[in-house]
C-alpha atoms as a PDB file:
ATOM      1  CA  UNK A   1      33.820 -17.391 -26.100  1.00  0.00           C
ATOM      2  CA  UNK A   2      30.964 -15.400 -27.090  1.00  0.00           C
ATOM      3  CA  UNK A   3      31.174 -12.471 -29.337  1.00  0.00           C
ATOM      4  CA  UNK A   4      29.742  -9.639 -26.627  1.00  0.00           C
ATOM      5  CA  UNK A   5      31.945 -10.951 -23.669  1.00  0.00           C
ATOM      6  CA  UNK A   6      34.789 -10.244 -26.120  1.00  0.00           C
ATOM      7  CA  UNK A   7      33.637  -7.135 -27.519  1.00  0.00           C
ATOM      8  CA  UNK A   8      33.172  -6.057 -23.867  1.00  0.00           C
ATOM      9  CA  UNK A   9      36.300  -6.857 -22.885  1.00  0.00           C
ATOM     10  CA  UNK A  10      38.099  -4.681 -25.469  1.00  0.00           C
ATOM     11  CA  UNK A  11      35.304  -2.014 -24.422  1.00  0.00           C
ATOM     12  CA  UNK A  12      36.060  -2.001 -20.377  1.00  0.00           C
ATOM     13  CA  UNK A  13      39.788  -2.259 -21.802  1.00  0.00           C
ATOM     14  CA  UNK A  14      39.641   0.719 -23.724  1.00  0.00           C
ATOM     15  CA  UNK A  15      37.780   2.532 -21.533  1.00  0.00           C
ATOM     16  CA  UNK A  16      40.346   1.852 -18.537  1.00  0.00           C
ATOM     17  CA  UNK A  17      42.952   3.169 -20.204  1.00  0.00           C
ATOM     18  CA  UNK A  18      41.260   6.102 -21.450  1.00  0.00           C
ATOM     19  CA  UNK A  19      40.095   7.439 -18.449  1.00  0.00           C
ATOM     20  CA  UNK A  20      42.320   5.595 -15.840  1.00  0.00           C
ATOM     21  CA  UNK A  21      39.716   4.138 -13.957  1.00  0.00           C
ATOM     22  CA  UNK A  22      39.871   1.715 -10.904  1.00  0.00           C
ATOM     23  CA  UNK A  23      38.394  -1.972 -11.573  1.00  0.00           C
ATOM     24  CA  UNK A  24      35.286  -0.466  -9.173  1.00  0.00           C
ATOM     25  CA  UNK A  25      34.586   2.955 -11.325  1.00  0.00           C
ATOM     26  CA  UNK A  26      34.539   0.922 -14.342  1.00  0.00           C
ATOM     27  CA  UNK A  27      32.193  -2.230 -12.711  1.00  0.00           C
ATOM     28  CA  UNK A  28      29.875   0.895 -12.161  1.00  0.00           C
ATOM     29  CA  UNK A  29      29.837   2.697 -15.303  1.00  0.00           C
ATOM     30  CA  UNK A  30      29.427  -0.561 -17.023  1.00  0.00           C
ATOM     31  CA  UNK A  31      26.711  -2.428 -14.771  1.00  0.00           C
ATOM     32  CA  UNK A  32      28.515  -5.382 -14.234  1.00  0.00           C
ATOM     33  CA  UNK A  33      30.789  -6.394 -11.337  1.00  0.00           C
ATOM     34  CA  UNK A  34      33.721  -6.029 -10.318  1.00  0.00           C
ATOM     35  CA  UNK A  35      34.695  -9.856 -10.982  1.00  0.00           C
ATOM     36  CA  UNK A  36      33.339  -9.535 -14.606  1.00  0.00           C
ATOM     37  CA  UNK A  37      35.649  -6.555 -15.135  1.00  0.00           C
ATOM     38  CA  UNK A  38      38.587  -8.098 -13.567  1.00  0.00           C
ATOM     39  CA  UNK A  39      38.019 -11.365 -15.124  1.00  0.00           C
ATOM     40  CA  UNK A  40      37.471  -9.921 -18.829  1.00  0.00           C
ATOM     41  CA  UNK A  41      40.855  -7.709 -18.749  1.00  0.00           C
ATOM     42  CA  UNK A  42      42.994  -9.862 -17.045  1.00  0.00           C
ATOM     43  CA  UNK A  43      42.091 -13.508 -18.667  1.00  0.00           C
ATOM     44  CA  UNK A  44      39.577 -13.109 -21.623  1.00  0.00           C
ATOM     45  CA  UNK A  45      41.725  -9.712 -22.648  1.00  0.00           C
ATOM     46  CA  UNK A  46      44.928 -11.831 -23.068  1.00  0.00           C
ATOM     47  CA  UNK A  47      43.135 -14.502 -25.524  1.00  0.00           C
ATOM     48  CA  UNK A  48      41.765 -11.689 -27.662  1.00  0.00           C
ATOM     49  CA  UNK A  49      44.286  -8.658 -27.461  1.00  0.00           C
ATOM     50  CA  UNK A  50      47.722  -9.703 -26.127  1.00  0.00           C
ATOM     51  CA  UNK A  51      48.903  -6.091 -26.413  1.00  0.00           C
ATOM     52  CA  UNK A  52      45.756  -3.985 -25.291  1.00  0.00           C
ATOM     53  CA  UNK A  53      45.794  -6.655 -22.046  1.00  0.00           C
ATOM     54  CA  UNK A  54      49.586  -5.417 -21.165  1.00  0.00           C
ATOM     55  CA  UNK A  55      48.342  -1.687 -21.800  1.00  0.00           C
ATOM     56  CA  UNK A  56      45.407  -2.378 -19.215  1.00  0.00           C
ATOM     57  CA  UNK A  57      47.843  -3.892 -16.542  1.00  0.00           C
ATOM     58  CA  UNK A  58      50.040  -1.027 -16.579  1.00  0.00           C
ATOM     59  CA  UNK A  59      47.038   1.048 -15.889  1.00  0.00           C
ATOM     60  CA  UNK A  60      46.009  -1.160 -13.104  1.00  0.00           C
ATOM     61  CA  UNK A  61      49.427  -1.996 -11.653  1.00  0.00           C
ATOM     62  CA  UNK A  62      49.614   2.115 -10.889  1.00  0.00           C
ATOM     63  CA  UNK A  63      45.936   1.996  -9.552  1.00  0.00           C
ATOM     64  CA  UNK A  64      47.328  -0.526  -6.924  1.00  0.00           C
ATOM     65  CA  UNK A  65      49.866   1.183  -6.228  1.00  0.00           C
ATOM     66  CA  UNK A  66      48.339   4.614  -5.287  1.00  0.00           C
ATOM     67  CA  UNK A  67      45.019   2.555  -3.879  1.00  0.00           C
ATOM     68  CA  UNK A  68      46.424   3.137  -0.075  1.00  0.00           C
ATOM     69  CA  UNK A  69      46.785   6.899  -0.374  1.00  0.00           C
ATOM     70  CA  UNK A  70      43.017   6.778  -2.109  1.00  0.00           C
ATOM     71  CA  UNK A  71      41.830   4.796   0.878  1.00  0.00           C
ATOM     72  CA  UNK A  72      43.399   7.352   3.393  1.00  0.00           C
ATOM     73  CA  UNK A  73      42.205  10.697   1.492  1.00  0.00           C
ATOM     74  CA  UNK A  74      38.715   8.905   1.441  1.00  0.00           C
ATOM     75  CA  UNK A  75      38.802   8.410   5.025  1.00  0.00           C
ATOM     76  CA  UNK A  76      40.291  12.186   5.666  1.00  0.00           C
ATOM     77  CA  UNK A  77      37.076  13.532   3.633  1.00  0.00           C
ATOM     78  CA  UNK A  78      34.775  11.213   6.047  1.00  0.00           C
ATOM     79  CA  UNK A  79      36.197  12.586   9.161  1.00  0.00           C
ATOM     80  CA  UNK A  80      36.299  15.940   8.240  1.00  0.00           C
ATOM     81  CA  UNK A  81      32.554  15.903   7.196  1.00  0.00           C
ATOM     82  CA  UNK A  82      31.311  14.419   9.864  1.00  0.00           C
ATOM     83  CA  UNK A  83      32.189  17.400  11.962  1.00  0.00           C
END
C-alpha cells in the first residue's frame, strides 16, 4: 500500500474520533468520497492500526445508530422552513 493512503487513513481515523463525525462530514472535509473514507477505516485501518480501527468503529457503530433520528430532525428543519 502506498505511504499517503496509509497516512490518510490514520488521518480520517483520527479525525473521526476527534470530532465524531459521520463517514459523509469527514468525505467532505477531506475531498475524497465517501467510499475512500469508508474503505480506508474499515479495511486499510485494520492492516495498519488494529487498535485505532476498533476506536473508529465504535465511533461509527453509534453514528448508525442515531443516523434515523438525524434523518428525521433533518427532515423536521425542511418542513418547517419551507413554510
Amino acid at each position: 500500500m502506498k505511504d499517503y493512503i496509509e497516512e490518510r487513513a490514520v488521518s480520517i481515523a483520527n479525525y473521526i474520533i476527534e470530532h465524531s463525525t459521520t463517514v459523509r462530514q469527514t468525505a467532505k472535509d477531506f475531498g475524497v468520497s465517501k467510499s475512500t473514507v469508508h474503505k480506508d477505516v474499515t479495511e486499510r485501518l485494520e492492516h495498519i492500526n488494529p487498535g485505532l480501527a476498533r476506536e473508529v468503529r465504535r465511533v461509527l457503530d453509534v453514528n448508525k445508530s442515531e443516523r434515523h433520528i438525524r434523518g428525521g430532525m433533518a427532515t423536521k428543519e425542511k418542513y418547517l422552513h419551507q413554510h
